[in-house]
Protein backbone atom coordinates (compact mmCIF):
# COMPACT_ATOMS: atom_id res chain seq x y z
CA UNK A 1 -46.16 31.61 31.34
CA UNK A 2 -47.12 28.56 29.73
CA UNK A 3 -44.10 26.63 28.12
CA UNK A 4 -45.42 25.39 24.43
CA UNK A 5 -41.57 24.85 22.83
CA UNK A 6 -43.28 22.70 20.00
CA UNK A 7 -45.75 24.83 18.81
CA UNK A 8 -43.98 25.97 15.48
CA UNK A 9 -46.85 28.50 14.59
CA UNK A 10 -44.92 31.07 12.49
CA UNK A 11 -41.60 28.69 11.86
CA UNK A 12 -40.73 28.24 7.98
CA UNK A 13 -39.41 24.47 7.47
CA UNK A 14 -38.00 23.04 4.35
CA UNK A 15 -37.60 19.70 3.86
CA UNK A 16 -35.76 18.20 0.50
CA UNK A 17 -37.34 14.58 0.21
CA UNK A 18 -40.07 15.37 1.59
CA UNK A 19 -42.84 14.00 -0.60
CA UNK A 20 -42.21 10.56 0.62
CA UNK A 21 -40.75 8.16 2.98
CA UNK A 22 -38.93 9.91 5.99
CA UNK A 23 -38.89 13.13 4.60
CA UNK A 24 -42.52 12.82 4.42
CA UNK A 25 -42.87 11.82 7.86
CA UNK A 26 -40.95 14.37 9.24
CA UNK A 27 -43.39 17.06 7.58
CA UNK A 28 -46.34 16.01 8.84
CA UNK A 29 -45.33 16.23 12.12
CA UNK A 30 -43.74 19.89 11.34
CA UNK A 31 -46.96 20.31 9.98
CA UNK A 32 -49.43 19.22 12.91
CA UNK A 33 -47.00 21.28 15.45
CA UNK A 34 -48.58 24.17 13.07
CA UNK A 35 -45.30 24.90 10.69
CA UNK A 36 -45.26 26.32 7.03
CA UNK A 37 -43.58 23.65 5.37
CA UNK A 38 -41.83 23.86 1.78
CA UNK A 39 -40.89 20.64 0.87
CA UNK A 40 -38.53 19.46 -2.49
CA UNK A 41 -39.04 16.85 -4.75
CA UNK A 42 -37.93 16.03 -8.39
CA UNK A 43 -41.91 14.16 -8.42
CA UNK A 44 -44.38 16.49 -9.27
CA UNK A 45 -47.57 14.13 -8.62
CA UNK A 46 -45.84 13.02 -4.94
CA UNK A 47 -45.07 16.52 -4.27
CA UNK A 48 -49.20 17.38 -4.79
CA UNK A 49 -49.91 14.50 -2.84
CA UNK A 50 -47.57 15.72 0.15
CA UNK A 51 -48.98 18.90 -0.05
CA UNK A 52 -52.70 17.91 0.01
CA UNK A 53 -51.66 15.92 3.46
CA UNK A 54 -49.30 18.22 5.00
CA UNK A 55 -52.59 21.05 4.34
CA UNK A 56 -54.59 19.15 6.54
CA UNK A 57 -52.26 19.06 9.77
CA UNK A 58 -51.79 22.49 11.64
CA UNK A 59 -52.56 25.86 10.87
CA UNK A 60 -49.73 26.49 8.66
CA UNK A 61 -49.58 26.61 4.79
CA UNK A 62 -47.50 23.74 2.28
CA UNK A 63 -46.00 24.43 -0.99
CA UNK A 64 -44.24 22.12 -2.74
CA UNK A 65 -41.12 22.71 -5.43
CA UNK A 66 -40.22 20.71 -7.89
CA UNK A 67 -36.38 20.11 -7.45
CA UNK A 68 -33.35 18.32 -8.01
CA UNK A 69 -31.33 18.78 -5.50
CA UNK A 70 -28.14 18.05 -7.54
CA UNK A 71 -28.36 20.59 -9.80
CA UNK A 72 -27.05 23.73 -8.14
CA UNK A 73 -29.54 26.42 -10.46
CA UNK A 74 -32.35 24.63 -9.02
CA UNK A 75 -31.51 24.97 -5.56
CA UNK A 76 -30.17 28.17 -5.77
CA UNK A 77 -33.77 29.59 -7.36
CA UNK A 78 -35.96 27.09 -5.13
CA UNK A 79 -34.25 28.63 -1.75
CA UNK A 80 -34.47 32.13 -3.12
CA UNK A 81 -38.27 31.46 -3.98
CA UNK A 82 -39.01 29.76 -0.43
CA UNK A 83 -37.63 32.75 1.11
CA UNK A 84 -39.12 35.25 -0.91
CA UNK A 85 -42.68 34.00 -0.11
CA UNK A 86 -42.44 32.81 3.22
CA UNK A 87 -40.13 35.88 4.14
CA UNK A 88 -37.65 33.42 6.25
CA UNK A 89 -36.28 30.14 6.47
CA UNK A 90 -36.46 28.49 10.06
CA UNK A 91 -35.48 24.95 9.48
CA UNK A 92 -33.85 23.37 6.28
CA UNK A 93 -33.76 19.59 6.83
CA UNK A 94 -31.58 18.27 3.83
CA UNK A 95 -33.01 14.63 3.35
CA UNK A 96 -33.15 14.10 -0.30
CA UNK A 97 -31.24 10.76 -0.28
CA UNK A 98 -30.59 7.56 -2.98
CA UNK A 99 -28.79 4.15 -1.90
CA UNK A 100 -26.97 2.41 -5.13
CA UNK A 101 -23.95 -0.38 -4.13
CA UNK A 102 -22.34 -3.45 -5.50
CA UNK A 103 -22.09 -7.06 -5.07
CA UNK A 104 -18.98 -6.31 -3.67
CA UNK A 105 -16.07 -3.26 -3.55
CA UNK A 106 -14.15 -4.76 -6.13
CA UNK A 107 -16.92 -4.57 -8.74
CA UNK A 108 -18.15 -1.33 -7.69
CA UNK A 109 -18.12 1.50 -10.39
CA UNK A 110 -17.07 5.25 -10.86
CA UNK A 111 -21.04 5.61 -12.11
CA UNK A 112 -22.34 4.15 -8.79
CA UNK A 113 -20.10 6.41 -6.55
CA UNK A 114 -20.80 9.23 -8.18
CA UNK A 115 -24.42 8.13 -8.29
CA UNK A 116 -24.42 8.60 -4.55
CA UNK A 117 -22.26 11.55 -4.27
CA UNK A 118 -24.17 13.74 -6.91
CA UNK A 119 -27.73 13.83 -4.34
CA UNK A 120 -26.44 12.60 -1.18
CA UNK A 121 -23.29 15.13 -0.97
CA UNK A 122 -23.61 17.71 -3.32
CA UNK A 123 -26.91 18.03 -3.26
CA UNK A 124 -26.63 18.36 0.74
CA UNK A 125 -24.26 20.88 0.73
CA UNK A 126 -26.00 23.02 -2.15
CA UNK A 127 -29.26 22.60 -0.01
CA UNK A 128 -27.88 23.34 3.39
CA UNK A 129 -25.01 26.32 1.83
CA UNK A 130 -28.34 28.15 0.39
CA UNK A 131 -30.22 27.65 3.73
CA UNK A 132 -27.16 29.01 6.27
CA UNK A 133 -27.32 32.13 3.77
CA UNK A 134 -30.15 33.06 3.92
CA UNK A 135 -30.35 32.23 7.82
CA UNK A 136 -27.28 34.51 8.47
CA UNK A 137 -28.50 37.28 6.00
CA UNK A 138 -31.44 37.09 8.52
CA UNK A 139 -29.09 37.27 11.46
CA UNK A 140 -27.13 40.25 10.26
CA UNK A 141 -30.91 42.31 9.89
CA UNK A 142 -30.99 41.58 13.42
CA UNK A 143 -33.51 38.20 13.96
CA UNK A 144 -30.53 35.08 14.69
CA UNK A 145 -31.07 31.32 14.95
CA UNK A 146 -32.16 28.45 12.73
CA UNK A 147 -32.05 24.86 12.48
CA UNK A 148 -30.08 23.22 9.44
CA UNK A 149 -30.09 19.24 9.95
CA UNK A 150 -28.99 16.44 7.80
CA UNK A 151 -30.56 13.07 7.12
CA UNK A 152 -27.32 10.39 7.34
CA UNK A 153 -27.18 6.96 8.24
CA UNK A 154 -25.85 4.34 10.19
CA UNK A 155 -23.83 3.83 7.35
CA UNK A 156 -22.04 7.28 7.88
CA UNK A 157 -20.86 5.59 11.29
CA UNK A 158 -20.58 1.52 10.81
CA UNK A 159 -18.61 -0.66 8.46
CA UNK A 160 -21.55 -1.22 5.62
CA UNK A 161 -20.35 -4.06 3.18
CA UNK A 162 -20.83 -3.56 -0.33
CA UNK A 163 -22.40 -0.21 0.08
CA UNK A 164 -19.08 1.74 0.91
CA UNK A 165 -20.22 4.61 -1.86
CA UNK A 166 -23.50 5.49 0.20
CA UNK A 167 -21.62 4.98 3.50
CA UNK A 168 -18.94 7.70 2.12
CA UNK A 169 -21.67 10.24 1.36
CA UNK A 170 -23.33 9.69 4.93
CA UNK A 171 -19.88 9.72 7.06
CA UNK A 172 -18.96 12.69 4.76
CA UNK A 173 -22.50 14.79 5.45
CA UNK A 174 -22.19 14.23 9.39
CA UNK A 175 -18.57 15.50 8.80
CA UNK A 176 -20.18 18.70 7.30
CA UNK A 177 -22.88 19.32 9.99
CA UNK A 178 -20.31 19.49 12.70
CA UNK A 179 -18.65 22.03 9.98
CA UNK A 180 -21.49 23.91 10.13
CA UNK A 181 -22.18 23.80 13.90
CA UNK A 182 -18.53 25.33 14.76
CA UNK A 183 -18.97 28.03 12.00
CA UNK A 184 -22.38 29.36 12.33
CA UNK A 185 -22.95 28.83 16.06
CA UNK A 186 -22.29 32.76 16.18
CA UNK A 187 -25.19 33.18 14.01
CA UNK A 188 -27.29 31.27 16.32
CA UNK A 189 -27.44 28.83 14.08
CA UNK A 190 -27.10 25.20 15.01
CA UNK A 191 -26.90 22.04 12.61
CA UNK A 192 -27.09 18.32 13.26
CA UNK A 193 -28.01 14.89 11.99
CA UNK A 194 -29.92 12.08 12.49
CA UNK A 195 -28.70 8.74 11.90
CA UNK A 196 -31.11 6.23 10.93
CA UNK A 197 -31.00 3.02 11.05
CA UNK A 198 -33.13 0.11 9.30
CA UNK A 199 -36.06 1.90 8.28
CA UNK A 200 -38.96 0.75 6.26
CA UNK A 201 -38.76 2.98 2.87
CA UNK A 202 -38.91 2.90 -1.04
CA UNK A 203 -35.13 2.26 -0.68
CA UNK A 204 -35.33 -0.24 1.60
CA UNK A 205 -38.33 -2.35 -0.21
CA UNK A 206 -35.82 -5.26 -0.77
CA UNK A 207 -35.14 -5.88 2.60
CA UNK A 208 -38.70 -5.31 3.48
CA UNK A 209 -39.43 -8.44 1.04
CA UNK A 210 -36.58 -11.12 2.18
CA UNK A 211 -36.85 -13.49 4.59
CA UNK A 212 -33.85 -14.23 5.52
CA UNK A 213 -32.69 -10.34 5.87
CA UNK A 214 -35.68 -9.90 8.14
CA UNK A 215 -34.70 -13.10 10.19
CA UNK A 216 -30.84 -12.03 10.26
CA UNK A 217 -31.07 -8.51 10.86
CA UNK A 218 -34.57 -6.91 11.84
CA UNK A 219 -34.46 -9.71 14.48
CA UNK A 220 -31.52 -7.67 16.21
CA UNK A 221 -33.14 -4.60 16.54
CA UNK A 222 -33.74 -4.65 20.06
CA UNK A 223 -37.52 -2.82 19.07
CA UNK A 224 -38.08 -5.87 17.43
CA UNK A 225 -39.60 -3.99 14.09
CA UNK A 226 -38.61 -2.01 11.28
CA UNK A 227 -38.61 1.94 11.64
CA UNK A 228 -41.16 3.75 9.84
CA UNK A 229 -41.28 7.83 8.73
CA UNK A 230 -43.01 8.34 11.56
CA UNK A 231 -40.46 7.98 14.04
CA UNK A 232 -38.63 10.69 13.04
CA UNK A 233 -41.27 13.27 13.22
CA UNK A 234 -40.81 14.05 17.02
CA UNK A 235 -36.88 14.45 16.68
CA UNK A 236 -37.67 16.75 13.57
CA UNK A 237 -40.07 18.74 15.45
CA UNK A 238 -37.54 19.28 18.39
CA UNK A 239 -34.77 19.97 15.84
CA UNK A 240 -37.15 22.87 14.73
CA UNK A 241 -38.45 24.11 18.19
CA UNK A 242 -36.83 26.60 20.29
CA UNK A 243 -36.50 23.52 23.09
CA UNK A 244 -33.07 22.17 20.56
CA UNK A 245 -31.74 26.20 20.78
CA UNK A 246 -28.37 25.07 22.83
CA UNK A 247 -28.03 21.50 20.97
CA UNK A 248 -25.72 21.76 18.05
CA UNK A 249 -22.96 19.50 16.53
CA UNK A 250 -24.88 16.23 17.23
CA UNK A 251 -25.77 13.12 15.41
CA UNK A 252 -28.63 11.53 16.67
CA UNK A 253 -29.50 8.34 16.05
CA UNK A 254 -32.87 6.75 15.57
CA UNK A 255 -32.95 3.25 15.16
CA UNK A 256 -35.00 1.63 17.70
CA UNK A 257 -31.33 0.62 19.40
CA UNK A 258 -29.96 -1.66 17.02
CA UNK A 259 -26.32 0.34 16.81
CA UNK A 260 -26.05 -0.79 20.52
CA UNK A 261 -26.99 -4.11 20.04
């Protein structure tokens, strides 16, 4: 019998973030290994644009919602709806993610934490809480598994000056997924993150642009480049594939091996 693990013909994958950056990247490679992909945005031009790529990859189908992922009615109705017209959820990858810090701790404010915690942790667990329902609901008719993964950082894991609000919200979501993986491992279900690290993105553009930042840090990373979306397709694509269906309660990292530097 021919072993074809990452051929995701008949897999539903959602992906919040997904009409850009590595959200985006992620879904196209979901989408050439021949997934249906359902992919969240609050953008509705960048969610058409997704769409009209992901519909040229694979032989699956793309739909895009328009959703903010920190408002719970939204999610709630934009899981129920993915379901409902896919019949299943496979894969929910929650990667909707902002980045807001301070010149230093001292100065930061109760607006900028909160900033971070209203998409990057609420909206994660609201995302992820919908998706294990509807995955166990699934389980209990007598068809188990899934694949629920969360998009953290470095950050979640290192000391990250001046950005201790987004670190919290990472560290906090990896803390979650290994929740997740304990509870729901019955089910079938497994859950775990990815860790990137400097990767080159709309939230990132600053970076991207100085100098000195690329001298000081890209420098380090022993790949000698920044990331870019694309390098997280193949870990998202084995995430979603029946080859990850014992590997649960991780966090992988992807940053071309500048956390060992």
């Amino acid at each position: 019998m021919t072993y074809a693990p990452f051929n995701l013909a008949g897999k539903v994958c959602v992906i919040t973030g997904g009409n850009k950056g590595i959200g985006l990247g992620m879904a196209e490679a979901l989408a050439a290994s021949n997934a249906d992909i359902v992919i969240w945005g609050r953008k509705a031009d960048d969610n058409a644009e997704a769409v009209k790529k992901l519909e040229a990859l694979g032989t699956g189908k793309a739909k895009a919602w328009q959703v903010d992922v920190g408002e719970e009615d939204q999610v709630v109705k934009a899981m129920a709806e993915a379901e409902e017209e896919f019949g299943r959820i496979d894969t929910c990858i929650a990667n909707a993610g902002v980045g807001r810090g301070a010149a230093n701790f001292g100065d930061m404010t109760l607006d900028t934490w909160r900033y971070n915690q209203r998409i990057n942790s609420e909206g994660a667990f609201l995302t992820l809480r919908e998706a294990a329902k509807s995955m166990v609901k699934r389980a209990k008719a007598g068809d188990p598994g899934g694949s629920l993964v969360g998009t953290a950082s470095l950050a979640g894991i290192e000391g990250a000056g001046r950005n201790q609000a987004y670190g919290h919200t990472k560290g906090g979501l990896i803390a979650m997924m290994n929740a997740i993986a304990v509870e729901y491992g019955r089910y079938l279900i497994r859950a775990n993150s990815i860790l990137p690290g400097w990767i080159a993105t709309d939230m990132t553009e600053g970076g991207q642009a100085n100098e000195v930042f690329n001298t000081k840090v890209i420098s380090r990373v022993p790949i000698r480049r920044w990331g870019e979306p694309e390098d997280f397709g193949g870990i998202a694509v084995y995430l979603a594939s029946d080859a990850s269906k014992y590997h649960s309660g991780d966090t992988l990292i992807v940053d071309g091996g500048y956390a060992k530097f």
